[in-house]
C-alpha atoms as a PDB file:
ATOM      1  CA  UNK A   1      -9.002   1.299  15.033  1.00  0.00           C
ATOM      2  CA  UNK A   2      -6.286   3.997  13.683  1.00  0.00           C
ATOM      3  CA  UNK A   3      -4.789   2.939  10.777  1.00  0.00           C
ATOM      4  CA  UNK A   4      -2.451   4.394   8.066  1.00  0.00           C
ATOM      5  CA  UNK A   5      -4.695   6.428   5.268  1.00  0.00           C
ATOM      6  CA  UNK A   6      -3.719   7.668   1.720  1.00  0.00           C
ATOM      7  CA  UNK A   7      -6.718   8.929  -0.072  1.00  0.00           C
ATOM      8  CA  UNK A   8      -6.450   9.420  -3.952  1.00  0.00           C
ATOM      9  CA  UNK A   9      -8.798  10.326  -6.534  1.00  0.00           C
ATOM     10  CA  UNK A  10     -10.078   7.629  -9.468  1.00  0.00           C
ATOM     11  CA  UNK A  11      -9.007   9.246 -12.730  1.00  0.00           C
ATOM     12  CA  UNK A  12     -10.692   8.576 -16.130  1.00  0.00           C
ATOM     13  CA  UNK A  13      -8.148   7.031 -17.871  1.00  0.00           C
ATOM     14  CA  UNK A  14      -8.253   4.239 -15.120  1.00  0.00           C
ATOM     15  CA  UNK A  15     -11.485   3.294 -15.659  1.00  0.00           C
ATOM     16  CA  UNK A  16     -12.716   0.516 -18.413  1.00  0.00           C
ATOM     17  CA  UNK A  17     -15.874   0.869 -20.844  1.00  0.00           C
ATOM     18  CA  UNK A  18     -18.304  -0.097 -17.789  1.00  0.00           C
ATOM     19  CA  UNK A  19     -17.590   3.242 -16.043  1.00  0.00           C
ATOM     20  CA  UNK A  20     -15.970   1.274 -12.885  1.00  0.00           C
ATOM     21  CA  UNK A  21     -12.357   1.246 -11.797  1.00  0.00           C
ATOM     22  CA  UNK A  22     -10.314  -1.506 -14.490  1.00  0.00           C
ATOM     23  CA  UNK A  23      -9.714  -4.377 -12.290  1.00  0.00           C
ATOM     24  CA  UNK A  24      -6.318  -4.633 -13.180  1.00  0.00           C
ATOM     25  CA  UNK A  25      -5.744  -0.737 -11.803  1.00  0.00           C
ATOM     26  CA  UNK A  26      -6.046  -2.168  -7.974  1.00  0.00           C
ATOM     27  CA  UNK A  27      -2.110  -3.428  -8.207  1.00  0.00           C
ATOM     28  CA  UNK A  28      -1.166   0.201  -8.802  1.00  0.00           C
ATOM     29  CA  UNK A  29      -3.152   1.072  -6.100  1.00  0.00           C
ATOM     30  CA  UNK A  30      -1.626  -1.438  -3.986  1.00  0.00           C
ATOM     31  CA  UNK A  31       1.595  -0.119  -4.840  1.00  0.00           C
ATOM     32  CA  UNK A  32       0.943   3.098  -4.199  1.00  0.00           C
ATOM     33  CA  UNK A  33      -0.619   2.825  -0.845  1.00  0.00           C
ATOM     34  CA  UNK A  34       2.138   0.868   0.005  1.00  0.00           C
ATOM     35  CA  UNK A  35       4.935   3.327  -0.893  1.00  0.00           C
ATOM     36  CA  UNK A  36       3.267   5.958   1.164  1.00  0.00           C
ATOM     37  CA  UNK A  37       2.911   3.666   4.197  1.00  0.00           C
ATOM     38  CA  UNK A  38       6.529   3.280   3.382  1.00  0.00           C
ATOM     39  CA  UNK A  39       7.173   6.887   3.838  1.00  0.00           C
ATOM     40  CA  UNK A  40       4.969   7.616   6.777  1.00  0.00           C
ATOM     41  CA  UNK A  41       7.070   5.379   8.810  1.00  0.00           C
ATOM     42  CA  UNK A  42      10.591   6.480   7.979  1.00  0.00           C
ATOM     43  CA  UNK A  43      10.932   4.030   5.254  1.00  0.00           C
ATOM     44  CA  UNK A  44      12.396   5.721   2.275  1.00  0.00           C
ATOM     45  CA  UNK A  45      12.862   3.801  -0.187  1.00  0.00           C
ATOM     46  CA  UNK A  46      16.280   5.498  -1.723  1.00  0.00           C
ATOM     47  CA  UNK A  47      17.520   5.049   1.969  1.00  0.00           C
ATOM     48  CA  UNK A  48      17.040   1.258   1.846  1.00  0.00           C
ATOM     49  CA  UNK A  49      18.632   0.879  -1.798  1.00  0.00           C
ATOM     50  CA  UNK A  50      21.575   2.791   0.034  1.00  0.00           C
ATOM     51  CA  UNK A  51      22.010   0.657   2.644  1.00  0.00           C
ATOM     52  CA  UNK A  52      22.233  -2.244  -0.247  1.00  0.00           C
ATOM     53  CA  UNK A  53      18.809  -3.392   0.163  1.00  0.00           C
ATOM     54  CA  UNK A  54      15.526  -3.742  -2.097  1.00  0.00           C
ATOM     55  CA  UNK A  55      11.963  -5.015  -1.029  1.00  0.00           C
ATOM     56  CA  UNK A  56      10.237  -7.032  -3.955  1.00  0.00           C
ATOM     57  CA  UNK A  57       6.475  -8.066  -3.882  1.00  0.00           C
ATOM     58  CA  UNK A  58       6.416 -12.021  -4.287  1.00  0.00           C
ATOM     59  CA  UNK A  59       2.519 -12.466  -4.084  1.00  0.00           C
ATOM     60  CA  UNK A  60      -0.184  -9.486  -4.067  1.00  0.00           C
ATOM     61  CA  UNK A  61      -4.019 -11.176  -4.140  1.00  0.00           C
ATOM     62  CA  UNK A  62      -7.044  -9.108  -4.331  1.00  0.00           C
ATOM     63  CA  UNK A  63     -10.775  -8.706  -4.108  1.00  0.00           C
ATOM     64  CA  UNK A  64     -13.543  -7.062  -4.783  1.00  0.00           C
ATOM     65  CA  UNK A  65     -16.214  -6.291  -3.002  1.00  0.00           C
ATOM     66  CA  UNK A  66     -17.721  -2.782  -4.984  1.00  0.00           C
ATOM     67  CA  UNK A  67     -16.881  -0.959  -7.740  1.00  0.00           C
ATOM     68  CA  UNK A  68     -15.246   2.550  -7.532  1.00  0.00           C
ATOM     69  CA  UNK A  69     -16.198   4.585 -10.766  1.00  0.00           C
ATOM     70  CA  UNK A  70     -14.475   8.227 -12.108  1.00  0.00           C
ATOM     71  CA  UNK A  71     -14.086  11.162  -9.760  1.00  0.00           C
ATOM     72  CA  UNK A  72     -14.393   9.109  -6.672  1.00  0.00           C
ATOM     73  CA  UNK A  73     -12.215   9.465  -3.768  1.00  0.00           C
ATOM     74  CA  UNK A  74     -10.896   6.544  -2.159  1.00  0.00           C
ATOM     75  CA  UNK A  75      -8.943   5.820   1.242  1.00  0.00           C
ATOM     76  CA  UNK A  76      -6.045   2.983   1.462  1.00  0.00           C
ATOM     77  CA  UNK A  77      -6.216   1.765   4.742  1.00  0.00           C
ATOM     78  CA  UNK A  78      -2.696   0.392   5.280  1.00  0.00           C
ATOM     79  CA  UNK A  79      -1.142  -1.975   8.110  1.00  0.00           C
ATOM     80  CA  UNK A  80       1.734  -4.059   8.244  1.00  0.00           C
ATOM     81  CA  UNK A  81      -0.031  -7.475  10.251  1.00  0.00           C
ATOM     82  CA  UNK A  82       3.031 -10.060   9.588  1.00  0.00           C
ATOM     83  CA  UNK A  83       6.831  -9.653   9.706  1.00  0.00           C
ATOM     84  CA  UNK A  84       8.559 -12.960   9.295  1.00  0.00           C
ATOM     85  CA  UNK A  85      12.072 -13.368   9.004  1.00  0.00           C
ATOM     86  CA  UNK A  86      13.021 -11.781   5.270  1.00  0.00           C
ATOM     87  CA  UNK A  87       9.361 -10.992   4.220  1.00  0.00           C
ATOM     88  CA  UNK A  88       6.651  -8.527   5.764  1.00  0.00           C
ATOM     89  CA  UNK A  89       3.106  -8.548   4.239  1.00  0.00           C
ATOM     90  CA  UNK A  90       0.857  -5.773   4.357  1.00  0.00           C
ATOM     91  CA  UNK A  91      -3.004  -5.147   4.207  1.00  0.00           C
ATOM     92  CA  UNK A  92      -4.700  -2.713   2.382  1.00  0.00           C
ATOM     93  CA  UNK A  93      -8.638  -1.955   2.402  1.00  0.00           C
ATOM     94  CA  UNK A  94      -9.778   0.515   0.076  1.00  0.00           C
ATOM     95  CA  UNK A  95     -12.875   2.455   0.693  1.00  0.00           C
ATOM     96  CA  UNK A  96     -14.979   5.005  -1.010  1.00  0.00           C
ATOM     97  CA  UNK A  97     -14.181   8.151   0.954  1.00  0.00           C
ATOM     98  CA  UNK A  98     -15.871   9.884   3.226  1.00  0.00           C
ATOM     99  CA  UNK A  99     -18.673   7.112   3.866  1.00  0.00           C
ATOM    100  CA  UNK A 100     -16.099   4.270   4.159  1.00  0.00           C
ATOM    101  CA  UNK A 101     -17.617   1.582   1.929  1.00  0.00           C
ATOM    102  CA  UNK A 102     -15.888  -0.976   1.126  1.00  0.00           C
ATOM    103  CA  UNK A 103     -14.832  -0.972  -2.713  1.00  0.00           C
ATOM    104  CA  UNK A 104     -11.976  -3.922  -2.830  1.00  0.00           C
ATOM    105  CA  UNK A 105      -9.338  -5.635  -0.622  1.00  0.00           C
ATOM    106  CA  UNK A 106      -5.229  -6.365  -1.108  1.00  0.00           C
ATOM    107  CA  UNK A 107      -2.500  -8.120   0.751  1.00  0.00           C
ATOM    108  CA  UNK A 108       0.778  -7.690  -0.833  1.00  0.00           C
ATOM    109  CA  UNK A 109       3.948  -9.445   0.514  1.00  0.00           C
ATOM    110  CA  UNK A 110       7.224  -8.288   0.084  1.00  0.00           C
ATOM    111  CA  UNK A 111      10.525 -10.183   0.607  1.00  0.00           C
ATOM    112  CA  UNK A 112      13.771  -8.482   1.525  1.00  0.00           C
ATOM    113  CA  UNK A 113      17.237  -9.136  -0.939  1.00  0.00           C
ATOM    114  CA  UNK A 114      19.981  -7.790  -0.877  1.00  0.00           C
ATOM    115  CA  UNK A 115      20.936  -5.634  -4.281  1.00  0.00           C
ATOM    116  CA  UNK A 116      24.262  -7.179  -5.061  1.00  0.00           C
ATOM    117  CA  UNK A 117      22.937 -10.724  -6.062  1.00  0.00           C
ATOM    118  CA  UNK A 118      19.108 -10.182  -5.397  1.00  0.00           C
ATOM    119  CA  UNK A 119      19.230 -13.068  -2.213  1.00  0.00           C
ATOM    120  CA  UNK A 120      16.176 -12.773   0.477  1.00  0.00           C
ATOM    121  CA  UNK A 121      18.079 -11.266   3.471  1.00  0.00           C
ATOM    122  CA  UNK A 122      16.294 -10.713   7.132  1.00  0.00           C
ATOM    123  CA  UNK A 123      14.518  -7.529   7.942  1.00  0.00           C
ATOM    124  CA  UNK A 124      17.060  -5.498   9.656  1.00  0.00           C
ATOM    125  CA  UNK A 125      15.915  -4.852  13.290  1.00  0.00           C
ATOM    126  CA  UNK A 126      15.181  -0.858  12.814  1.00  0.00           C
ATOM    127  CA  UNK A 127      13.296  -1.527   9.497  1.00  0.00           C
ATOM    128  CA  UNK A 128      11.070  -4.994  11.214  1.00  0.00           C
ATOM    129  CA  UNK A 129      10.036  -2.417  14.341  1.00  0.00           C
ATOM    130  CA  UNK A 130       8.934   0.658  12.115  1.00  0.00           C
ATOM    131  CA  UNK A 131       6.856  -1.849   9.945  1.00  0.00           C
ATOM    132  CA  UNK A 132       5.191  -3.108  13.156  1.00  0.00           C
ATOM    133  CA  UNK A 133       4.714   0.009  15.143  1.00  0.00           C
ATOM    134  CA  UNK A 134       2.870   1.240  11.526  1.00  0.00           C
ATOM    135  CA  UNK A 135       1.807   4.706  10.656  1.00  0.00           C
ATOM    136  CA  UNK A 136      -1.805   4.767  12.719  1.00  0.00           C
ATOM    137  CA  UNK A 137      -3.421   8.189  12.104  1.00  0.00           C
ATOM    138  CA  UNK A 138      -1.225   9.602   9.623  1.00  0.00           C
ATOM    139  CA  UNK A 139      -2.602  10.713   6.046  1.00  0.00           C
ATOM    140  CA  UNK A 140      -1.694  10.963   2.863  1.00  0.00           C
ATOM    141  CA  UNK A 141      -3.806  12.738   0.884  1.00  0.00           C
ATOM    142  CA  UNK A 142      -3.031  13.330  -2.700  1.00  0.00           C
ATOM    143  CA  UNK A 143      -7.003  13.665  -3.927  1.00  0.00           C
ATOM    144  CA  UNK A 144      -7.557  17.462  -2.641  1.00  0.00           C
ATOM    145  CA  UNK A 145     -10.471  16.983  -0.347  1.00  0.00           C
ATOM    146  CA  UNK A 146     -10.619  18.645   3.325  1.00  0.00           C
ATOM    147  CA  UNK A 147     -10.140  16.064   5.591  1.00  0.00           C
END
């Protein structure tokens, strides 16, 4: 299957005294890969406040299935699998790059509001079909390797 990747590298400062990734680290990973699935499908996110409208995360879970320790490279493998009526939830697999072991897993749903009184709102139409078509084979890679 294609799907959406943004590879990044684990910096020091992100990891705890155990020499493995600080657990808590994942949600700004989530958030990250998330933002530049955002992008890769037309989705900026100063284009969506303009148009009056935010996207706020209302539940992000996670697990962990390896650790990921300083230096390492790992891939965000990110979909869009639900679009309801004012929410949209996304999955994210992250993977030690290039051999593609799993290292942890996050789905992180967003609700749509509107900026003037922060209300949930419906996906507008052009917005719902970008998030469903996704980003498959597109990269992001801010961690320097050749791909």
């Amino acid at each position: 299957m294609s799907v959406f990747r943004y590879l990044f590298r684990v910096r020091y400062g992100e990891c705890d005294a155990q020499n493995v990734v600080f657990n808590a680290r994942y949600a700004d990973y989530a958030d990250l890969a998330a933002t530049e699935f955002l992008r890769a499908i037309g989705m900026d996110y100063r284009d969506v406040l303009a148009r009056g409208l935010d996207n706020q995360v209302v539940k992000l879970t996670l697990e962990w299935q390896a650790p990921a320790r300083f230096d390492d490279v790992l891939s965000a493998e990110v979909c869009c699998d639900q679009v309801g009526n004012s929410s949209y939830r996304l999955a994210i697999t992250f993977r030690r790059w290039p051999e593609l072991t799993p290292v942890s897993r996050a789905e992180a749903v967003y609700v749509m509001v509107t900026i003037d009184n922060w209300q949930k709102t419906p996906v507008p139409d052009d917005i719902r079909a970008a998030l469903l078509e996704g980003a498959a084979g597109k990269l992001a890679n801010h961690a320097g390797v050749t791909v």
